[in-house]
PDB file of N, CA and C in Angstrom:
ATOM      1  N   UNK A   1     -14.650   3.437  14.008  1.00  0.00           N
ATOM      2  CA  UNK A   1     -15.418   3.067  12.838  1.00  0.00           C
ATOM      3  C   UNK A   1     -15.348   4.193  11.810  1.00  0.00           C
ATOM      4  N   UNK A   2     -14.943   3.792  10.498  1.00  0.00           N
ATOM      5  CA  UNK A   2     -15.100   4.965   9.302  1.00  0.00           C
ATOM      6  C   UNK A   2     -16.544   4.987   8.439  1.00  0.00           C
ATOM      7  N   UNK A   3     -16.822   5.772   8.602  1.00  0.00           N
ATOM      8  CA  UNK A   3     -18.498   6.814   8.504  1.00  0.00           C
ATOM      9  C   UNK A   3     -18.058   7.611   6.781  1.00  0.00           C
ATOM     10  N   UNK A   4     -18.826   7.378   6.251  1.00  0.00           N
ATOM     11  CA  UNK A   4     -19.435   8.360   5.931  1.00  0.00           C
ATOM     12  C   UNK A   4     -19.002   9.660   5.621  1.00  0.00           C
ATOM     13  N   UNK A   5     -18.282  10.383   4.465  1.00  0.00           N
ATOM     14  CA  UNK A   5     -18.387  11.933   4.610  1.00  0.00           C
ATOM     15  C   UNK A   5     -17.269  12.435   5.377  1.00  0.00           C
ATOM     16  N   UNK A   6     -16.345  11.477   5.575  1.00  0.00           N
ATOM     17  CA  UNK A   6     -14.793  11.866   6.292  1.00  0.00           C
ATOM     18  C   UNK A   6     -14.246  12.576   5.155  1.00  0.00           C
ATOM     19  N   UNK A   7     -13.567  13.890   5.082  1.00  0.00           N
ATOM     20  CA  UNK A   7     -12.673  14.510   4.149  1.00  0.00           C
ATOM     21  C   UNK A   7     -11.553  14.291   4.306  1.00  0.00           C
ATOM     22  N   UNK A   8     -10.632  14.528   3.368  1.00  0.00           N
ATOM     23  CA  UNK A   8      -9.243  14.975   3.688  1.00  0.00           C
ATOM     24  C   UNK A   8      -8.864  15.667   2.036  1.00  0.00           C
ATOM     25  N   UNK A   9      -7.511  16.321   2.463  1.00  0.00           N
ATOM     26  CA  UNK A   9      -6.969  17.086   1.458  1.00  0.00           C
ATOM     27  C   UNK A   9      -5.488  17.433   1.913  1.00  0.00           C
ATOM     28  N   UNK A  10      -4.832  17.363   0.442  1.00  0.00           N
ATOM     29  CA  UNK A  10      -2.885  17.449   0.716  1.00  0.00           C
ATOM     30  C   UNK A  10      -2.860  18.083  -0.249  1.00  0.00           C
ATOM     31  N   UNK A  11      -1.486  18.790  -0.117  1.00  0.00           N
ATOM     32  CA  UNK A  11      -1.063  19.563  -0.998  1.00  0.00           C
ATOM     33  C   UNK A  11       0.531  19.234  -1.397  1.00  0.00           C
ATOM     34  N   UNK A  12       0.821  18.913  -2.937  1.00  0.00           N
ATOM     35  CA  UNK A  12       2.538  18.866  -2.583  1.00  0.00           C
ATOM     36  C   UNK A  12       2.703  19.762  -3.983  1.00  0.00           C
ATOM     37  N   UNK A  13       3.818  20.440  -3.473  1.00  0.00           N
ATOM     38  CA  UNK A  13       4.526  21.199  -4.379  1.00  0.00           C
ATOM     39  C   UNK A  13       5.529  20.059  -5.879  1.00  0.00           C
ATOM     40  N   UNK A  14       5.345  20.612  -7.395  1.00  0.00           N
ATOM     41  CA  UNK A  14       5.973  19.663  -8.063  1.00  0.00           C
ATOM     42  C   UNK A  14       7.256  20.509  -8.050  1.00  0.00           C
ATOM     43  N   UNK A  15       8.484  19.793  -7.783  1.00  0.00           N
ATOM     44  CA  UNK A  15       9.589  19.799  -8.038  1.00  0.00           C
ATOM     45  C   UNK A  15      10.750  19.114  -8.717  1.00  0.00           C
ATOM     46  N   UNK A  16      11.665  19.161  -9.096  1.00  0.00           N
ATOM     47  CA  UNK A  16      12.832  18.272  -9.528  1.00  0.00           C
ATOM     48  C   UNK A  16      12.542  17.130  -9.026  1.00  0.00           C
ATOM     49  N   UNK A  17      12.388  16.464  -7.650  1.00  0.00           N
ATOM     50  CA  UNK A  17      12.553  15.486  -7.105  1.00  0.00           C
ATOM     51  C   UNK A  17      11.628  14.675  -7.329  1.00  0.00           C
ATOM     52  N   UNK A  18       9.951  14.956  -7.841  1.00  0.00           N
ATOM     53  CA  UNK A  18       8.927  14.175  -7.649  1.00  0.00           C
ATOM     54  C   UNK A  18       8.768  14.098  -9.528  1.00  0.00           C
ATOM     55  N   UNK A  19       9.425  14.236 -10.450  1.00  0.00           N
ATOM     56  CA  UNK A  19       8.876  14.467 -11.764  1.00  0.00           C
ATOM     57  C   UNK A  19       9.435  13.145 -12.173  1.00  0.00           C
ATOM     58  N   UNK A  20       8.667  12.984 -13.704  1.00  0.00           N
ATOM     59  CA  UNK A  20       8.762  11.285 -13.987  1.00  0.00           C
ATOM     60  C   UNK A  20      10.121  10.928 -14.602  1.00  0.00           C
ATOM     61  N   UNK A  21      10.834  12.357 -14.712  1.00  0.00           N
ATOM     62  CA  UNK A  21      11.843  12.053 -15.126  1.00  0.00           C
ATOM     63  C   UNK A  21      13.371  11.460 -14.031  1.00  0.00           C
ATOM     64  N   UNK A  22      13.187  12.325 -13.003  1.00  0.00           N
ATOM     65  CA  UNK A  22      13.908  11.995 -11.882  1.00  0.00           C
ATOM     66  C   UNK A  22      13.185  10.713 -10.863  1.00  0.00           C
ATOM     67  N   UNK A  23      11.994  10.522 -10.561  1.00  0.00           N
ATOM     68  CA  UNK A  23      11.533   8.985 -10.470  1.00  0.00           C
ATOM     69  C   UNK A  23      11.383   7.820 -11.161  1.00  0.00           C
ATOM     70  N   UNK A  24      12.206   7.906 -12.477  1.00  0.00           N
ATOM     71  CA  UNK A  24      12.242   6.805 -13.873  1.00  0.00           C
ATOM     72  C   UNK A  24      10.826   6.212 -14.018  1.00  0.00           C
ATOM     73  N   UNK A  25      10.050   7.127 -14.538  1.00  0.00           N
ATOM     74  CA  UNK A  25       8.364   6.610 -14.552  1.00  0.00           C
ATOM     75  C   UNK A  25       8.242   7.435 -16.332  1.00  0.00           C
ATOM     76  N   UNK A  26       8.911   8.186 -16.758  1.00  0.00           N
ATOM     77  CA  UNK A  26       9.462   8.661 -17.731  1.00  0.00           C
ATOM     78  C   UNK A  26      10.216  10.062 -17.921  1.00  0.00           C
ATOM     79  N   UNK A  27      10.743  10.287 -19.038  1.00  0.00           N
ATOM     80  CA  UNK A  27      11.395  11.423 -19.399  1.00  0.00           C
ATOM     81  C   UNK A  27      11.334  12.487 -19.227  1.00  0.00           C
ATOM     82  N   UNK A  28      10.320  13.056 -18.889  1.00  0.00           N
ATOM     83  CA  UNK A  28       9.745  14.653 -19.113  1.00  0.00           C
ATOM     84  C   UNK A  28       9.581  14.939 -17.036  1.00  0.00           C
ATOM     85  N   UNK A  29       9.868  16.327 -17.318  1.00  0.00           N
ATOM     86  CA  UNK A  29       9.823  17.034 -16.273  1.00  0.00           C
ATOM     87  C   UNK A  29       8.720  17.215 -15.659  1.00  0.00           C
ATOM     88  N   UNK A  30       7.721  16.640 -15.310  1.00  0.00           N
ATOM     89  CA  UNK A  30       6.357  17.475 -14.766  1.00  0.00           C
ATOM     90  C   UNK A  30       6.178  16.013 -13.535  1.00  0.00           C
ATOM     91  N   UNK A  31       5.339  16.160 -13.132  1.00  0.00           N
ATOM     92  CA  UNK A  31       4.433  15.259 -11.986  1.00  0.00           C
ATOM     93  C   UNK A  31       4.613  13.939 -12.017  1.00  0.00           C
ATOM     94  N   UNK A  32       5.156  13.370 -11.259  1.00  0.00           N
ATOM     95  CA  UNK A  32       5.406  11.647 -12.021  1.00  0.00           C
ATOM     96  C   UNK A  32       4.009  10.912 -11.532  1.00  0.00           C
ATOM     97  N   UNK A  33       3.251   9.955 -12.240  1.00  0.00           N
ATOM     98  CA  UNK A  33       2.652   9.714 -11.788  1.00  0.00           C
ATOM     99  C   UNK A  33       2.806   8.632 -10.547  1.00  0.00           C
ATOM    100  N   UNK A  34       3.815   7.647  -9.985  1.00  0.00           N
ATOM    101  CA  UNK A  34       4.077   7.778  -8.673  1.00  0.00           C
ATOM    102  C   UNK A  34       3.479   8.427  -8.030  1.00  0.00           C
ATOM    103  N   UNK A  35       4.318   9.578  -7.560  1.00  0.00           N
ATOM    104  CA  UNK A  35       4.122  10.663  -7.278  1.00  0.00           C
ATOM    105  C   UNK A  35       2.532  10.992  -6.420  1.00  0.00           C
ATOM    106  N   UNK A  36       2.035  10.818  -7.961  1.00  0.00           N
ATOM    107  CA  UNK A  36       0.004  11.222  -7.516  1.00  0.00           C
ATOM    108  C   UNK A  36      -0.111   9.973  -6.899  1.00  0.00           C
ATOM    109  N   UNK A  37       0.398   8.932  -7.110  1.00  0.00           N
ATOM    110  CA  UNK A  37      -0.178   7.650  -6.534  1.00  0.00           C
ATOM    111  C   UNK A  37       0.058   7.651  -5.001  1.00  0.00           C
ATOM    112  N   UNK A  38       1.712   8.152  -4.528  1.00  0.00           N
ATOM    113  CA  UNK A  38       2.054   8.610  -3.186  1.00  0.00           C
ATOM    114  C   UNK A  38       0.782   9.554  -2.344  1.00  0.00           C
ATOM    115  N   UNK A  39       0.792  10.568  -3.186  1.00  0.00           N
ATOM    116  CA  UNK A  39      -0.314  11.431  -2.602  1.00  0.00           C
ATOM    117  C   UNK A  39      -1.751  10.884  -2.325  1.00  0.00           C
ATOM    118  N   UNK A  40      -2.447  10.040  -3.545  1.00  0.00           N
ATOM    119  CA  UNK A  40      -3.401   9.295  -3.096  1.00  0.00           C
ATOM    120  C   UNK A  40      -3.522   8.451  -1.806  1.00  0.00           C
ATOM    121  N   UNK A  41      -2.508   7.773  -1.786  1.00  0.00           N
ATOM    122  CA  UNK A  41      -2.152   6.931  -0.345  1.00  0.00           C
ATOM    123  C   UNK A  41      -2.343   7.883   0.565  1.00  0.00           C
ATOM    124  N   UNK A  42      -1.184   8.757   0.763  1.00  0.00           N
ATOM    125  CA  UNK A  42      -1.047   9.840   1.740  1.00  0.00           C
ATOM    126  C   UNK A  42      -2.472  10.687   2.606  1.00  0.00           C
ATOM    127  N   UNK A  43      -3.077  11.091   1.518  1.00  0.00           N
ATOM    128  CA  UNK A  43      -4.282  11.942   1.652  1.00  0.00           C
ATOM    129  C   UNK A  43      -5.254  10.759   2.469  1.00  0.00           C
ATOM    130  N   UNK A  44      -5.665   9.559   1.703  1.00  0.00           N
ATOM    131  CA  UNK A  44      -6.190   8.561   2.185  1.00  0.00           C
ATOM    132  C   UNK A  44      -5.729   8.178   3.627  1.00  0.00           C
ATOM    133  N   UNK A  45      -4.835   8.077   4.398  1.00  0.00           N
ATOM    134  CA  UNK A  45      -4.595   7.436   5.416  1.00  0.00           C
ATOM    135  C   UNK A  45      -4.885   8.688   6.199  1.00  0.00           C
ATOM    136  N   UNK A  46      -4.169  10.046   6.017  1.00  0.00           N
ATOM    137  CA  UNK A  46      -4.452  10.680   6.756  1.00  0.00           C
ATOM    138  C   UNK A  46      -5.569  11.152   6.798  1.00  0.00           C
ATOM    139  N   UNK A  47      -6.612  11.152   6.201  1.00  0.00           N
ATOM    140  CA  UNK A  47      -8.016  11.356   6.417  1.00  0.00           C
ATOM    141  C   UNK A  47      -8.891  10.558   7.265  1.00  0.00           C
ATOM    142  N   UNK A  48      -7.938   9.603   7.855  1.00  0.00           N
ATOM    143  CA  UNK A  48      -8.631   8.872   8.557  1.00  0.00           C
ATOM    144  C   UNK A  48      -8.135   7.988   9.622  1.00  0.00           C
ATOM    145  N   UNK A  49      -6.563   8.955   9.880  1.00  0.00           N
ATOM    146  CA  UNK A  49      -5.971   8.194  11.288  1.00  0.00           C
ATOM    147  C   UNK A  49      -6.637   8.538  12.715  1.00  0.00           C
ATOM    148  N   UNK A  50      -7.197   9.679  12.462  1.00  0.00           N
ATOM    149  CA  UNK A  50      -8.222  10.241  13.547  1.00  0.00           C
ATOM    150  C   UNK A  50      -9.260   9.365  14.001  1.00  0.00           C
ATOM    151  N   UNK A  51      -9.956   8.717  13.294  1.00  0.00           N
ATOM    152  CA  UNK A  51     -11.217   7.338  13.248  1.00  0.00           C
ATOM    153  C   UNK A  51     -10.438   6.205  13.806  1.00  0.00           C
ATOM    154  N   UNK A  52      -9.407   5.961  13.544  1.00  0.00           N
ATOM    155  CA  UNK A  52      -9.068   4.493  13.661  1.00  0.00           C
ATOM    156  C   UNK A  52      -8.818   4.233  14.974  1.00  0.00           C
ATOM    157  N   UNK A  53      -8.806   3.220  15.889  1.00  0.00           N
ATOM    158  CA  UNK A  53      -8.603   2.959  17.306  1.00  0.00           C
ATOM    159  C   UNK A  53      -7.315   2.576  17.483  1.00  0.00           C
ATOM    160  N   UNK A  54      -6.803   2.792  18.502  1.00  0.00           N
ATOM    161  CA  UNK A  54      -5.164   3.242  19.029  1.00  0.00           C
ATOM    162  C   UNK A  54      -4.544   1.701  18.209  1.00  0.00           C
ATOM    163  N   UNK A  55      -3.594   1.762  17.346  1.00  0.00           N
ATOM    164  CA  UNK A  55      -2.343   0.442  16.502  1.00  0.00           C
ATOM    165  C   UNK A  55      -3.024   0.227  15.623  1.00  0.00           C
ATOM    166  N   UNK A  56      -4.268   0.452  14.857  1.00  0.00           N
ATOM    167  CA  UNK A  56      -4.522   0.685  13.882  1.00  0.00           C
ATOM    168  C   UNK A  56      -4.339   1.188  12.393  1.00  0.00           C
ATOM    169  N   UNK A  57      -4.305   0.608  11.217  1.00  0.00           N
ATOM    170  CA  UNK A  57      -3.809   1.502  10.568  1.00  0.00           C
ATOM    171  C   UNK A  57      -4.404   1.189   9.477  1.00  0.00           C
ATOM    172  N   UNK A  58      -3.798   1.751   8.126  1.00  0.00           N
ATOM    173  CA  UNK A  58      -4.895   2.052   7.142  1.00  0.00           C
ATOM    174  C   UNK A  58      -3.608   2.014   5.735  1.00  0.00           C
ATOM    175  N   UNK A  59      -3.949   0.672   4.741  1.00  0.00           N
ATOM    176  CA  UNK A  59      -3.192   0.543   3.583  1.00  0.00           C
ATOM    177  C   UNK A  59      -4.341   0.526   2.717  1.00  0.00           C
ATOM    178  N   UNK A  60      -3.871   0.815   1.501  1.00  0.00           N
ATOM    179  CA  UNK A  60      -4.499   0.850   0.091  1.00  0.00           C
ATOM    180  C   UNK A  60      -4.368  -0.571  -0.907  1.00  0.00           C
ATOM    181  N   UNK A  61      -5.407  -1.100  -1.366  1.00  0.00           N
ATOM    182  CA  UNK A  61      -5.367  -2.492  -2.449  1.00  0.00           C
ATOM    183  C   UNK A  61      -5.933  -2.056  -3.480  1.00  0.00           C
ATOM    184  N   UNK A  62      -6.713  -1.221  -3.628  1.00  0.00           N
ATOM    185  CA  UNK A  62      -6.752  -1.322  -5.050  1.00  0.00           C
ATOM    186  C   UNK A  62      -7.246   0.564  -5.254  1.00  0.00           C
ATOM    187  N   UNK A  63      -6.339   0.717  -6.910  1.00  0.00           N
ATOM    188  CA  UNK A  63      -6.578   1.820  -6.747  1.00  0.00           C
ATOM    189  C   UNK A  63      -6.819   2.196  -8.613  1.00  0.00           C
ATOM    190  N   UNK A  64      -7.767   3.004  -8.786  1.00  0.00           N
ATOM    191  CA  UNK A  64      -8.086   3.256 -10.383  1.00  0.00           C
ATOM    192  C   UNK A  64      -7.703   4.588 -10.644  1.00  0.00           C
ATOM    193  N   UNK A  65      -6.735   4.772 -11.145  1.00  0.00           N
ATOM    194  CA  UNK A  65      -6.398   6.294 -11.464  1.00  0.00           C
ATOM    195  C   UNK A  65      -6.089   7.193 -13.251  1.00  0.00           C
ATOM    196  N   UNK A  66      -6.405   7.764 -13.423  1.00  0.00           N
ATOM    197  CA  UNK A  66      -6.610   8.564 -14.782  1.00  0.00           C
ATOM    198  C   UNK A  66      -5.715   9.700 -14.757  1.00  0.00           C
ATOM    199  N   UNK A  67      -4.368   9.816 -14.881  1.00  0.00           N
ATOM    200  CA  UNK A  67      -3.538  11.220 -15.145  1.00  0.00           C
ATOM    201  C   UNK A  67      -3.749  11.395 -16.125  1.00  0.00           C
ATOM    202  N   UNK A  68      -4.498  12.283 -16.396  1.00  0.00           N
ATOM    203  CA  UNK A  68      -4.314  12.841 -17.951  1.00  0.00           C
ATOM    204  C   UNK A  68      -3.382  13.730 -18.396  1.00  0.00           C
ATOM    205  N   UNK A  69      -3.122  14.638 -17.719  1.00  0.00           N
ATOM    206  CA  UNK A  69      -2.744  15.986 -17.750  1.00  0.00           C
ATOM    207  C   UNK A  69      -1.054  15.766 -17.150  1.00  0.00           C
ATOM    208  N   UNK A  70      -0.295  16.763 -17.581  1.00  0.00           N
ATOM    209  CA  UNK A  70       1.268  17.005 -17.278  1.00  0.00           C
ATOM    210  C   UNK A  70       0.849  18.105 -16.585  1.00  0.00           C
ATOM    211  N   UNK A  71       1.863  18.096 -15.073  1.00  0.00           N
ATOM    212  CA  UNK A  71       1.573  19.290 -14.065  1.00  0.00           C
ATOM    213  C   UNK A  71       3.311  19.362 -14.250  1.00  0.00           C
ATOM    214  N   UNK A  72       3.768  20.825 -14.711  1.00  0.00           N
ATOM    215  CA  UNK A  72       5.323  20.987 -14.967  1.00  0.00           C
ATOM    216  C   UNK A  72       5.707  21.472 -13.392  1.00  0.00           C
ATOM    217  N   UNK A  73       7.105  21.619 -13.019  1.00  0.00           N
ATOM    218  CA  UNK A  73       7.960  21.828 -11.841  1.00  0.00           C
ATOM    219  C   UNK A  73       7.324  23.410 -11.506  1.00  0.00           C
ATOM    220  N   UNK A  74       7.028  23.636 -10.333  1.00  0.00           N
ATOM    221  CA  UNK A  74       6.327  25.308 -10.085  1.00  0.00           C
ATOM    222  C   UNK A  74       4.993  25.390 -10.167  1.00  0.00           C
ATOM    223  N   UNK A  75       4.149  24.076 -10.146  1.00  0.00           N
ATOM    224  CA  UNK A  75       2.888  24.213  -9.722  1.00  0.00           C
ATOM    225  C   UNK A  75       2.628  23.160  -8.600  1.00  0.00           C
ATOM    226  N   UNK A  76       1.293  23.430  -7.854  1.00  0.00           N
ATOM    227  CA  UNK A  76       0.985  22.687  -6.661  1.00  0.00           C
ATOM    228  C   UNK A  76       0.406  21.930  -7.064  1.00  0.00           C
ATOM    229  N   UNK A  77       0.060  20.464  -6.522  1.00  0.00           N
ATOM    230  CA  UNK A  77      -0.831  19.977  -6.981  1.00  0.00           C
ATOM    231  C   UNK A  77      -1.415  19.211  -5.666  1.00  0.00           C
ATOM    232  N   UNK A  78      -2.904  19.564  -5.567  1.00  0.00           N
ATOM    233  CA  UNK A  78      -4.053  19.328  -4.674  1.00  0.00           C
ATOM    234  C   UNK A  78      -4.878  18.210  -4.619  1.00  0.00           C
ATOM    235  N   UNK A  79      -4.996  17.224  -4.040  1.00  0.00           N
ATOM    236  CA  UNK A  79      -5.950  16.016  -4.307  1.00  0.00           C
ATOM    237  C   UNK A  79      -6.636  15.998  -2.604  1.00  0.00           C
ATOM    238  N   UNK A  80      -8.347  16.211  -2.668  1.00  0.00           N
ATOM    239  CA  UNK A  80      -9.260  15.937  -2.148  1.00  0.00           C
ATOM    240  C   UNK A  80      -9.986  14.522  -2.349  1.00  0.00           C
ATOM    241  N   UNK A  81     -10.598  14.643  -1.041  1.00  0.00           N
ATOM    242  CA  UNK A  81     -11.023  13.254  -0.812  1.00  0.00           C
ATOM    243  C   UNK A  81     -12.319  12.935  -0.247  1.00  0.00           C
ATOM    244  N   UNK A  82     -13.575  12.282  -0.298  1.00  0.00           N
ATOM    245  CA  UNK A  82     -14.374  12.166   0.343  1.00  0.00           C
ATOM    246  C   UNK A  82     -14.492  10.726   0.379  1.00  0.00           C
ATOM    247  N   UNK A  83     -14.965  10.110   1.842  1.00  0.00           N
ATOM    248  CA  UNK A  83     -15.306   8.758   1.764  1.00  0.00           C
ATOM    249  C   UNK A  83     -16.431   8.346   1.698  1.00  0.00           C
ATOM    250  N   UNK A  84     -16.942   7.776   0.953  1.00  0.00           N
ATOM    251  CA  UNK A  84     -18.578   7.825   0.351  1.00  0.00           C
ATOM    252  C   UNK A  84     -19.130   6.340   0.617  1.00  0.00           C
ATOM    253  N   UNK A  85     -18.519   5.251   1.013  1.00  0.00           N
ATOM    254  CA  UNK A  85     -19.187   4.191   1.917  1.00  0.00           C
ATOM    255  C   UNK A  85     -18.554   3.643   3.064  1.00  0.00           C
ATOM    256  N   UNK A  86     -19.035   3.168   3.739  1.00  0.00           N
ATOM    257  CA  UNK A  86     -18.366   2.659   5.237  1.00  0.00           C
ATOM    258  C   UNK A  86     -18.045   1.382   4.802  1.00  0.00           C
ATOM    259  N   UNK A  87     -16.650   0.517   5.323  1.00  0.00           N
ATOM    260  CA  UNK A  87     -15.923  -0.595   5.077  1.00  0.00           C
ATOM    261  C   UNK A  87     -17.297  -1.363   5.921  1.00  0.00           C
ATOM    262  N   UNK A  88     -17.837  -2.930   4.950  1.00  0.00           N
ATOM    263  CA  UNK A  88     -18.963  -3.302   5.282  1.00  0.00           C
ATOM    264  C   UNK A  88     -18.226  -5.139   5.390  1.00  0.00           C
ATOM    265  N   UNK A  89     -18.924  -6.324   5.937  1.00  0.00           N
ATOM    266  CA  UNK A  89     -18.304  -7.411   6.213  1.00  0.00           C
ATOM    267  C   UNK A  89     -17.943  -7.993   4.480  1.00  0.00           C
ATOM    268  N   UNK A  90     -18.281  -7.820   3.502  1.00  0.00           N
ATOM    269  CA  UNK A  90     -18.984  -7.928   2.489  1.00  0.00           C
ATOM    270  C   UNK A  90     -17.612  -7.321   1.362  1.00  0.00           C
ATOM    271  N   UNK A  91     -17.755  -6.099   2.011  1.00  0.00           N
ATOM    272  CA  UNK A  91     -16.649  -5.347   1.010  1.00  0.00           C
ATOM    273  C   UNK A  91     -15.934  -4.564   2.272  1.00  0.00           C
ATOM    274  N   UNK A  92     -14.330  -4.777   2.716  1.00  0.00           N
ATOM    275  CA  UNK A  92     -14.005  -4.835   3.331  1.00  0.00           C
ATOM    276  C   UNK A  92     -13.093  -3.392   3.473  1.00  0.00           C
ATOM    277  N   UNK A  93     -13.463  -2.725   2.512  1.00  0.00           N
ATOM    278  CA  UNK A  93     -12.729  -1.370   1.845  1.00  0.00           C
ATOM    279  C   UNK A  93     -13.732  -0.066   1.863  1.00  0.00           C
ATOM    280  N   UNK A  94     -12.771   1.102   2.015  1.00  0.00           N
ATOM    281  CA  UNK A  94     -13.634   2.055   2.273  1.00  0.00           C
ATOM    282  C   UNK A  94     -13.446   2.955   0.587  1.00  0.00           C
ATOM    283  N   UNK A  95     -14.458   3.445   0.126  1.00  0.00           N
ATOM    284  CA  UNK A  95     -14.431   3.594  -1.115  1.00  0.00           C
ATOM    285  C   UNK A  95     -14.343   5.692  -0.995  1.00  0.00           C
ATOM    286  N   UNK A  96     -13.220   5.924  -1.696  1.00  0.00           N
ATOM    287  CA  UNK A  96     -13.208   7.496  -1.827  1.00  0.00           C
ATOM    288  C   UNK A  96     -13.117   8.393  -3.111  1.00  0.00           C
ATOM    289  N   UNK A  97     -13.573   9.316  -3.203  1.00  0.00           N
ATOM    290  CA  UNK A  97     -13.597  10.074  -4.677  1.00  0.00           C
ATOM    291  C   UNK A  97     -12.663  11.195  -4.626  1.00  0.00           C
ATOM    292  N   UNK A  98     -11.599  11.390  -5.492  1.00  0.00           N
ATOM    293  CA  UNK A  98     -10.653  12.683  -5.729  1.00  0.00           C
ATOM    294  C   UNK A  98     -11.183  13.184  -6.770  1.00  0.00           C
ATOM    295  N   UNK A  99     -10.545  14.856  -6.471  1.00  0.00           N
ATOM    296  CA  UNK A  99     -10.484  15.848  -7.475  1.00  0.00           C
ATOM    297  C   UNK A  99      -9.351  16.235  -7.309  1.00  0.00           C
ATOM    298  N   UNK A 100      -8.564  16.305  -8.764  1.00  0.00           N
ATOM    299  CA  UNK A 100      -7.196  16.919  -8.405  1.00  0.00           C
ATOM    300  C   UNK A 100      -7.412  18.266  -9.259  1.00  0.00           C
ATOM    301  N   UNK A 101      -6.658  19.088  -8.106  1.00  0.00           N
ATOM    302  CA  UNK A 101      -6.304  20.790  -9.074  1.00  0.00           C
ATOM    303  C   UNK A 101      -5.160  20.903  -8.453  1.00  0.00           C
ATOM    304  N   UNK A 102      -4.959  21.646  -9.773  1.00  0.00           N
ATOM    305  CA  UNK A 102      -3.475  22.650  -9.858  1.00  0.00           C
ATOM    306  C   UNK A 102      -3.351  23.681  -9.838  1.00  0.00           C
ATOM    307  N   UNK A 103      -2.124  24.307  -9.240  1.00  0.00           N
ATOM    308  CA  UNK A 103      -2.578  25.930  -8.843  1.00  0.00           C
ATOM    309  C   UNK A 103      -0.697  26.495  -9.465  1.00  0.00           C
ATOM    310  N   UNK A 104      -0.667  27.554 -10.007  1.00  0.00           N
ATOM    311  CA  UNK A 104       0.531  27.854 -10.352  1.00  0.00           C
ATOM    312  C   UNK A 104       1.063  28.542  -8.946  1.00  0.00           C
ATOM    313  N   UNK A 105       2.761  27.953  -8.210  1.00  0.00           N
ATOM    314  CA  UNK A 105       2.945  29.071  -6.971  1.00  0.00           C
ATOM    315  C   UNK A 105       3.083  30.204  -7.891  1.00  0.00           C
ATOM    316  N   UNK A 106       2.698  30.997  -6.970  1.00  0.00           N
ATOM    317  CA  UNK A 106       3.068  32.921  -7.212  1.00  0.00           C
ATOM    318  C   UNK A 106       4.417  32.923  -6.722  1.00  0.00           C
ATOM    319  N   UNK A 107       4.745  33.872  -7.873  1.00  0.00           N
ATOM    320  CA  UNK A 107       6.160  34.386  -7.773  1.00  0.00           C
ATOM    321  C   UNK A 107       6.380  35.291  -6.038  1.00  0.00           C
ATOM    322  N   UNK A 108       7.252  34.717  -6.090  1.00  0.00           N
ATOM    323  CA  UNK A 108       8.214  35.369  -4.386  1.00  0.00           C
ATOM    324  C   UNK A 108       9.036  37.037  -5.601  1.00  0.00           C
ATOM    325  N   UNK A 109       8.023  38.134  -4.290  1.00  0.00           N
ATOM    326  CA  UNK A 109       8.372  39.406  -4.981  1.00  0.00           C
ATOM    327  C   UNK A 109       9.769  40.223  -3.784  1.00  0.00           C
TER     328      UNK A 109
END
């Protein structure tokens, strides 16, 4: 059963491979939003394969997201998670809140 106050948190590095320009989501080099949408999934399931009972598993239907911001190639980008209601007969979904930060990597000396 998913409770209440389950965390999770991922981290992916932006690179060549994940930017909107190399995932055709658009032109410019930074974070595709894909990308954050992958990580949303990601963070989400794994926050909560631990709860689930053995062949169980855990997909996403609906999801509201706000990129505002361009994260360029050489920063991390972090999305946390809390699950703030338990899947009920009623509403059949478990409802979670992100914060995303970005962190510049430090230079390799």
């Amino acid at each position: 059963m998913l409770e209440t106050g389950i965390r999770g948190k991922q981290s992916v590095a932006v690179t060549p491979e994940n930017t909107a320009k190399t995932m055709g989501s658009g032109t410019l080099n930074v974070f595709a939003t894909p990308a954050l949408v992958a990580l949303a999934e990601k963070t989400c399931w794994m926050s909560v394969a631990d709860a689930l009972d053995e062949g169980c598993g855990s997909v996403g239907t609906k999801l509201e997201l706000e990129h505002t911001a361009p994260t360029p190639v050489g920063m991390t980008v972090t999305l946390s998670l809390i699950h703030i209601s338990e899947p009920t007969r009623r509403t059949p979904i478990s409802y979670a809140v992100f914060c995303l930060k970005k962190k510049r990597r430090r230079p390799v000396t």
